[in-house]
Protein backbone atom coordinates (compact mmCIF):
# COMPACT_ATOMS: atom_id res chain seq x y z
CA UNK A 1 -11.33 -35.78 -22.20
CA UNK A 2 -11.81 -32.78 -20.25
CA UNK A 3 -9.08 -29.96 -20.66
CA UNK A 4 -8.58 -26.57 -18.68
CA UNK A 5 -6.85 -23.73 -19.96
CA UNK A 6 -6.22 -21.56 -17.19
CA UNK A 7 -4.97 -17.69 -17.97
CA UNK A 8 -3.68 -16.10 -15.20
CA UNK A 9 -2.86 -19.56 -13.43
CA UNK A 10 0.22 -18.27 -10.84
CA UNK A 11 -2.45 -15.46 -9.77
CA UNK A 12 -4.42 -15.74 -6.54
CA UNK A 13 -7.47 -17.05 -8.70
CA UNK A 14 -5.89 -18.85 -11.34
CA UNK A 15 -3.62 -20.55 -8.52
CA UNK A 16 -6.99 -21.67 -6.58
CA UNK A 17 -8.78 -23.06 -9.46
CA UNK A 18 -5.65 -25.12 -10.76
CA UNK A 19 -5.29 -26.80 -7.53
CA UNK A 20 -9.24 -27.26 -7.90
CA UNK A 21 -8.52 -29.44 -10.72
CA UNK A 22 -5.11 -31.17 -9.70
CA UNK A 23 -7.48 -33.85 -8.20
CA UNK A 24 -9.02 -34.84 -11.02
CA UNK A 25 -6.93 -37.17 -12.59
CA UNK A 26 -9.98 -36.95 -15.51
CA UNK A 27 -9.22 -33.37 -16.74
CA UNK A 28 -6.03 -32.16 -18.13
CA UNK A 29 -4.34 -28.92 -17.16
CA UNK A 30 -2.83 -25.97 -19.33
CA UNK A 31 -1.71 -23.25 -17.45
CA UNK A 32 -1.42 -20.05 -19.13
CA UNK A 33 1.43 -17.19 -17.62
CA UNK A 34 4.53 -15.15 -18.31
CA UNK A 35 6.46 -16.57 -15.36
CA UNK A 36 6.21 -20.45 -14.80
CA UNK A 37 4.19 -21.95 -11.74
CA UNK A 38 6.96 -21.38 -8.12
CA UNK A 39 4.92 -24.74 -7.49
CA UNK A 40 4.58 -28.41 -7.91
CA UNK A 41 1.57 -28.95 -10.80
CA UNK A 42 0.89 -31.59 -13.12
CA UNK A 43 -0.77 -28.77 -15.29
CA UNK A 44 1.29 -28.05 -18.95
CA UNK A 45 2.64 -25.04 -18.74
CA UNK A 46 2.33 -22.50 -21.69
CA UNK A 47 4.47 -19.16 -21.62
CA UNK A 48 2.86 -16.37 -22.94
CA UNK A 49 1.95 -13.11 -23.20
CA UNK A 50 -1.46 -12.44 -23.68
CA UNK A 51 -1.09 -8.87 -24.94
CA UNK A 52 0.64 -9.64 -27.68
CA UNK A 53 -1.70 -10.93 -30.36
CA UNK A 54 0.29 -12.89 -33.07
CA UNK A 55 2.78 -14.74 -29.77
CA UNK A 56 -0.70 -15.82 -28.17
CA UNK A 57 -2.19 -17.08 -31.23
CA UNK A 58 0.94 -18.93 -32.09
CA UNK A 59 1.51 -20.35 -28.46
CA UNK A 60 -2.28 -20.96 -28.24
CA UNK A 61 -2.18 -23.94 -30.99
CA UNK A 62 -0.26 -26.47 -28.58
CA UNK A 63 -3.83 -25.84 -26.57
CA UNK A 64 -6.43 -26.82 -29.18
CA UNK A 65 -7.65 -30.06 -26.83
CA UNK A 66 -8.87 -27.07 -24.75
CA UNK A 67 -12.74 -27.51 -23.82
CA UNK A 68 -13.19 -24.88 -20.67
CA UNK A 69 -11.29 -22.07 -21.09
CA UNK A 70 -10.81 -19.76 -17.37
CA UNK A 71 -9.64 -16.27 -17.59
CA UNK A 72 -7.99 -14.94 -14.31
CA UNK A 73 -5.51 -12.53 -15.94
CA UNK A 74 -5.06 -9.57 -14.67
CA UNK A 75 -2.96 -6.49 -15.32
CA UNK A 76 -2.83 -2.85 -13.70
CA UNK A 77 -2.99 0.22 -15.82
CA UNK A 78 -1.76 3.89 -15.08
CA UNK A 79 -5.33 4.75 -15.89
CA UNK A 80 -8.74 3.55 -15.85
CA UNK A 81 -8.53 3.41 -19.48
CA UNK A 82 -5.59 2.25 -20.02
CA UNK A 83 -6.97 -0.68 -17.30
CA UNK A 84 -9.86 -1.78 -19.32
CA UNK A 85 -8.03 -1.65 -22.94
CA UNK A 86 -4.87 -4.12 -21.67
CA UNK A 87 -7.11 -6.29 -19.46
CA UNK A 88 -9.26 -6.58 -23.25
CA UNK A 89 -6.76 -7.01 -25.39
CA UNK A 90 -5.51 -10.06 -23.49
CA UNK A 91 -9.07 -11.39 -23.19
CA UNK A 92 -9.60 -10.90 -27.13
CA UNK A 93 -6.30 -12.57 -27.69
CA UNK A 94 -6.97 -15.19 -25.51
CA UNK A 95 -10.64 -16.49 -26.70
CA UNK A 96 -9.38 -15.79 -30.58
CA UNK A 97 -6.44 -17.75 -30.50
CA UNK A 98 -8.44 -20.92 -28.47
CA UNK A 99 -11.30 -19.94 -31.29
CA UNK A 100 -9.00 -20.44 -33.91
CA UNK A 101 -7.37 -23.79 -32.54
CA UNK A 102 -9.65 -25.73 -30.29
CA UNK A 103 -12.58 -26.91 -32.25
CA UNK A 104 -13.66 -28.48 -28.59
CA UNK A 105 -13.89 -25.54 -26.76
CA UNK A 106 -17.49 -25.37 -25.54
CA UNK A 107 -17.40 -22.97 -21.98
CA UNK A 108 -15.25 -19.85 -21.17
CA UNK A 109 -15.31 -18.39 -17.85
CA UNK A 110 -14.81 -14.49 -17.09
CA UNK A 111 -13.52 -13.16 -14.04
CA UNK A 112 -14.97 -9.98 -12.67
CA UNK A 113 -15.88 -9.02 -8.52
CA UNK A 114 -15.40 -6.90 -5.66
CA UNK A 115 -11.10 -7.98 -5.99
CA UNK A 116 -11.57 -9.06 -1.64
CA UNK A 117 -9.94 -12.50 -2.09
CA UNK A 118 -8.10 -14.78 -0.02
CA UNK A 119 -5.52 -17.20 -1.10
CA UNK A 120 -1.73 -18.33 -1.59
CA UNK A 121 -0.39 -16.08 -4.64
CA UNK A 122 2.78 -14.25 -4.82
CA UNK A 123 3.63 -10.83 -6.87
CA UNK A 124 -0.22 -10.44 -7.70
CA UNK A 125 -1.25 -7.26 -7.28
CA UNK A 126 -5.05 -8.19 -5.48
CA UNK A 127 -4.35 -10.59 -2.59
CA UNK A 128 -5.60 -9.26 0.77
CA UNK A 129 -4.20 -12.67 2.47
CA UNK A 130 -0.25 -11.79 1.87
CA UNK A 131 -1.06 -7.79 3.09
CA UNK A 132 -2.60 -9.10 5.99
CA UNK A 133 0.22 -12.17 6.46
CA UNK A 134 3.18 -9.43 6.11
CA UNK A 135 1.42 -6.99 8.28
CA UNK A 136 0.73 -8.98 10.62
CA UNK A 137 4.45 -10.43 10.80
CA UNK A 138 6.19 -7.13 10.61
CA UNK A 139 3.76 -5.73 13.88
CA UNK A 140 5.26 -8.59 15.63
CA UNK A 141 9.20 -8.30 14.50
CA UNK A 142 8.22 -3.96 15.66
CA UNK A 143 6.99 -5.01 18.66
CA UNK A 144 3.77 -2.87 18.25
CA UNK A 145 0.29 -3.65 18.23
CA UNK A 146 -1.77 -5.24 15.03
CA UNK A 147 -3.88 -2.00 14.68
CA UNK A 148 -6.31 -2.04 11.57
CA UNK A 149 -4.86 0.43 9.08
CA UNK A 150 -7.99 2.15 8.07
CA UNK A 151 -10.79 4.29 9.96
CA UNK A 152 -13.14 3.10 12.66
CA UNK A 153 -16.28 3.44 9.80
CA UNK A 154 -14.39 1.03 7.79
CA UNK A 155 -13.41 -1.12 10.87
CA UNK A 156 -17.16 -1.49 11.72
CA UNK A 157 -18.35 -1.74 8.09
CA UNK A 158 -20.03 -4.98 7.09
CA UNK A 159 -18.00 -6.46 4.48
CA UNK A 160 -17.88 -9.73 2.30
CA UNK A 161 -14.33 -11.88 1.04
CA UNK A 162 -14.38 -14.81 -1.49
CA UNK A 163 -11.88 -17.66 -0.28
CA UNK A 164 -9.82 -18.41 -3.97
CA UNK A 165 -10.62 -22.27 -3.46
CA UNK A 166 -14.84 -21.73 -2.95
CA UNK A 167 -14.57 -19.32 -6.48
CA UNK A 168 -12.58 -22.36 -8.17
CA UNK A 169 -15.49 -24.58 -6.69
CA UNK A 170 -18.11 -22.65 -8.56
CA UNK A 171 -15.83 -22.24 -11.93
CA UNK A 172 -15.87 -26.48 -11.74
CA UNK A 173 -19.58 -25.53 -11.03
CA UNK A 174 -20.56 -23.51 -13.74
CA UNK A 175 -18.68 -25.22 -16.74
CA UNK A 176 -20.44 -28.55 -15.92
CA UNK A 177 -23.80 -27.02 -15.40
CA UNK A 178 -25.76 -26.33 -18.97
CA UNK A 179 -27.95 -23.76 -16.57
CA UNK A 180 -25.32 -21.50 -15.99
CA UNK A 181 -24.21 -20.73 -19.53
CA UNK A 182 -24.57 -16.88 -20.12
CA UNK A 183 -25.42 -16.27 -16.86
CA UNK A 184 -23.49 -13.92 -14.05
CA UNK A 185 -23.43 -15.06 -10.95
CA UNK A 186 -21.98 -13.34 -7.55
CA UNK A 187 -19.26 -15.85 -5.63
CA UNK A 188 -18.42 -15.03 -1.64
CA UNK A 189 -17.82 -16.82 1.03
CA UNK A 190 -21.41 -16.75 1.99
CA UNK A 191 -21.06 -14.49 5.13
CA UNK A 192 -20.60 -11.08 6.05
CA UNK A 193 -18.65 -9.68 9.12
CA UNK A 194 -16.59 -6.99 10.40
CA UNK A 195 -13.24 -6.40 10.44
CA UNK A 196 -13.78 -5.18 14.46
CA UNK A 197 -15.05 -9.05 15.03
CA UNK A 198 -12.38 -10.50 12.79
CA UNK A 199 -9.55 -8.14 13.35
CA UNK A 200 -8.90 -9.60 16.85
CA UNK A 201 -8.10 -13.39 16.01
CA UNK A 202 -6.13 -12.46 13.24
CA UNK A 203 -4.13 -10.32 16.23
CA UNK A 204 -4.06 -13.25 18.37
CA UNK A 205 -2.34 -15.49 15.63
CA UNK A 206 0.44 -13.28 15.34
CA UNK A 207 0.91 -13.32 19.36
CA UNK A 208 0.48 -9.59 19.29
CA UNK A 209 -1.73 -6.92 20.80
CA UNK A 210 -4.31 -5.72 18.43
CA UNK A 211 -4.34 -2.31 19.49
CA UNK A 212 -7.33 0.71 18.10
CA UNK A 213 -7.64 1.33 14.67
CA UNK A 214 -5.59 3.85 13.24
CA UNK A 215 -5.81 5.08 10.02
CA UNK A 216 -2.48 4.91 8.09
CA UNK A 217 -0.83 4.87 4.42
CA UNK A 218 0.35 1.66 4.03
CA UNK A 219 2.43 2.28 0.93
CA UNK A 220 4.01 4.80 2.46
CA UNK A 221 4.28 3.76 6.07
CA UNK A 222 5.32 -0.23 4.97
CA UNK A 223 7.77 1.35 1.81
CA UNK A 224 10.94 1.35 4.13
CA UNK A 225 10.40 -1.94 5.49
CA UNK A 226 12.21 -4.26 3.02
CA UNK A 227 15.78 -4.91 4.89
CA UNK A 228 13.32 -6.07 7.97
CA UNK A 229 11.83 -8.67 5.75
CA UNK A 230 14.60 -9.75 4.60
CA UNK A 231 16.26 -10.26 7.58
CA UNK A 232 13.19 -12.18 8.39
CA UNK A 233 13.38 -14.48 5.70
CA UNK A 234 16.88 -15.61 6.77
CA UNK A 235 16.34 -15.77 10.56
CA UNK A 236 13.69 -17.95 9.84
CA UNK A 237 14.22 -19.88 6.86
CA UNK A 238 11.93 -18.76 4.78
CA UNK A 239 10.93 -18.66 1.08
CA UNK A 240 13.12 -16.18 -0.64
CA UNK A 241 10.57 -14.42 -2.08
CA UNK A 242 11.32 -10.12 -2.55
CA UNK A 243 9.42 -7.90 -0.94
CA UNK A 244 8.09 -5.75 -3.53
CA UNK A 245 6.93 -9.20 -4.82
CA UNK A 246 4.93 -10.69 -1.96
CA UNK A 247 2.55 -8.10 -1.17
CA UNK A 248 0.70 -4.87 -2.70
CA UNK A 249 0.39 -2.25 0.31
CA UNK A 250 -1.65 -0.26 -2.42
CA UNK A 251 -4.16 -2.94 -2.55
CA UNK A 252 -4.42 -2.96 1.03
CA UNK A 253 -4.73 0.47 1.59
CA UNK A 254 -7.96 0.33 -0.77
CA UNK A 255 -9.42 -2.14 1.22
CA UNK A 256 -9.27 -1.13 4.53
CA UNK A 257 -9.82 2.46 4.26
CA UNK A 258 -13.41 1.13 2.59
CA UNK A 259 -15.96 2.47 5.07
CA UNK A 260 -18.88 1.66 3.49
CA UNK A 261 -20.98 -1.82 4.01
CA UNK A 262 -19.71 -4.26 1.01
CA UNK A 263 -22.04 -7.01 0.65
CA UNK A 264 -23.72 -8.87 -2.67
CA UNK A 265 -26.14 -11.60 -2.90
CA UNK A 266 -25.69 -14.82 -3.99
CA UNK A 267 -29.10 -16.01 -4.00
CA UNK A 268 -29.11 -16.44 -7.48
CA UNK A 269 -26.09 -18.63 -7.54
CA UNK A 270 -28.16 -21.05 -4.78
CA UNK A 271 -31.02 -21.36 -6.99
CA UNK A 272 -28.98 -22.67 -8.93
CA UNK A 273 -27.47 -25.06 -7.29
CA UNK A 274 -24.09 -23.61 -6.21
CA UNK A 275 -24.45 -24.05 -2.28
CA UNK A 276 -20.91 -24.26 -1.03
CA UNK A 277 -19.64 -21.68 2.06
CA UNK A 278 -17.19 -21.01 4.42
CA UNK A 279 -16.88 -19.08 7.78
CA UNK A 280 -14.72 -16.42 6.66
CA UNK A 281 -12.80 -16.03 10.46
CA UNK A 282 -11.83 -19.60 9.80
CA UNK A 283 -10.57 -19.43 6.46
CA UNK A 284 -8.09 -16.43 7.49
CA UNK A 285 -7.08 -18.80 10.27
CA UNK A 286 -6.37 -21.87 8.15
CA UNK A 287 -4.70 -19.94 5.39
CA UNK A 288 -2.35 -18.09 7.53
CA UNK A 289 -1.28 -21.48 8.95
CA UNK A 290 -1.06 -22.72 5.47
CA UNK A 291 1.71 -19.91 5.04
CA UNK A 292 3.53 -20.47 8.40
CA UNK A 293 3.64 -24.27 7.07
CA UNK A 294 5.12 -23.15 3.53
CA UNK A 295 7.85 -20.90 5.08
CA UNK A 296 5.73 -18.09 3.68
CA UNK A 297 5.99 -16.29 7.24
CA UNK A 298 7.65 -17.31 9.87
């Protein structure tokens, strides 16, 4: 029998490619985190913290019918270095410890991109759904108009998103495929657009005007903002999640003050067989319903 171990699995990624795989009544689940899935999942949940080696390898043996083996962890560092040696320590720990106790493990899968994607995570630090979602709610509860938070360059600038559930797609994809083993392959949405063509609907969703561009700090201009959203969250019933939790201005603020043209090809990913897209204006649409649905946002 097939079994997943997903690292990382409450993340935006990890969260996408175990609902991927909920379907599937074929493969079993372990999902690998500190905190325990906020959601329904079949998956076996496994508690750990990947940093520290001798916990992992311990924890790791109640895995050893793992066969695919998905690493969406993620952790910020003060500094670049500091970034890379956490991020590969828990990698290292990770693939040991599976190493050492699943003699069936036969495809690992490494995360690594551009950090643009879209999906239903809370208190990771790289989801440009939630700053858009809580942006877009607090414009409305201000009264003001949805203006893009960046310059007009990078309000014009073509750029490129990867929807979480497409890059769990390919992950299925690529550990089924004997063609794709050691190779690297780009994921996105398959279009390109502009925030200037995009910007606009998203407006519209939130009822409000969507007003010029105008370059701002997010983090510090959004920092104050917490007893709003919280007042939100009772007027409206929603999901008592804390602020500081359910977005990362900081994440925004690199994105949208990008004002360069962000695009990669996936040509080599539809050569090999990997053909599956989505219109990225549509996806924001559908997951920003999604969230109104869940009592994400009112």
């Amino acid at each position: 029998m097939k079994t997943v171990v997903i690292a990382g699995a409450v993340g935006v990624i990890g969260r996408g490619v175990l609902a991927h795989y909920e379907t599937n009544e074929d493969v079993e689940i372990i999902a690998i985190s500190r905190r325990p899935p906020d959601f329904p999942t079949r998956a076996r949940h496994l508690a750990i913290d990947l940093g520290e080696r001798e916990s992992s390898e311990r924890i790791l043996a109640q895995a050893s019918s793992a066969t695919h083996f998905v690493f969406c962890a993620y952790q910020e560092g003060r500094t670049q270095a500091e970034q890379v040696s956490v991020n590969l320590t828990m990698l290292r720990n990770a693939v040991e410890g599976l190493e050492k106790h699943a003699p069936g493990l036969t495809h690992v899968t490494l995360m690594q991109g551009g950090k643009a994607y879209a999906g239903l995570a809370i208190g990771t630090p790289m989801n440009l759904l939630m700053v858009i979602a809580v942006y877009g709610t607090l414009s409305r509860k201000l009264g003001v108009p949805m203006s893009f938070p960046g310059p007009r360059p990078a309000y014009d600038a073509l750029y490129q998103v990867t929807d979480a559930r497409l890059l769990a797609s390919a992950v299925d994809w690529a550990g089924e495929t004997a063609q794709c083993r050691g190779q690297v392959y780009n994921i996105t949405n398959g279009d390109y657009f502009r925030w200037s063509r995009v910007w606009p609907r998203i407006a519209e969703f939130f009822s409000v005007p969507v007003g010029e561009p105008f370059a701002l700090s997010l983090q510090e201009t959004m920092a104050d903002k917490a007893p709003i959203w919280e007042e939100l969250v009772a007027t409206h019933s929603l999901r008592p999640y804390a602020y500081r939790d359910i977005v990362s201005w900081k994440f925004g603020d690199a994105i949208f003050k990008t004002c360069y043209d962000n695009i990669t090809s996936t040509i080599k990913a539809r050569r090999h067989g990997f053909t599956d897209c989505i219109d990225t204006e549509d996806m924001y649409l559908e997951l920003l319903h999604e969230l109104r649905v869940s009592r994400v946002i009112p």
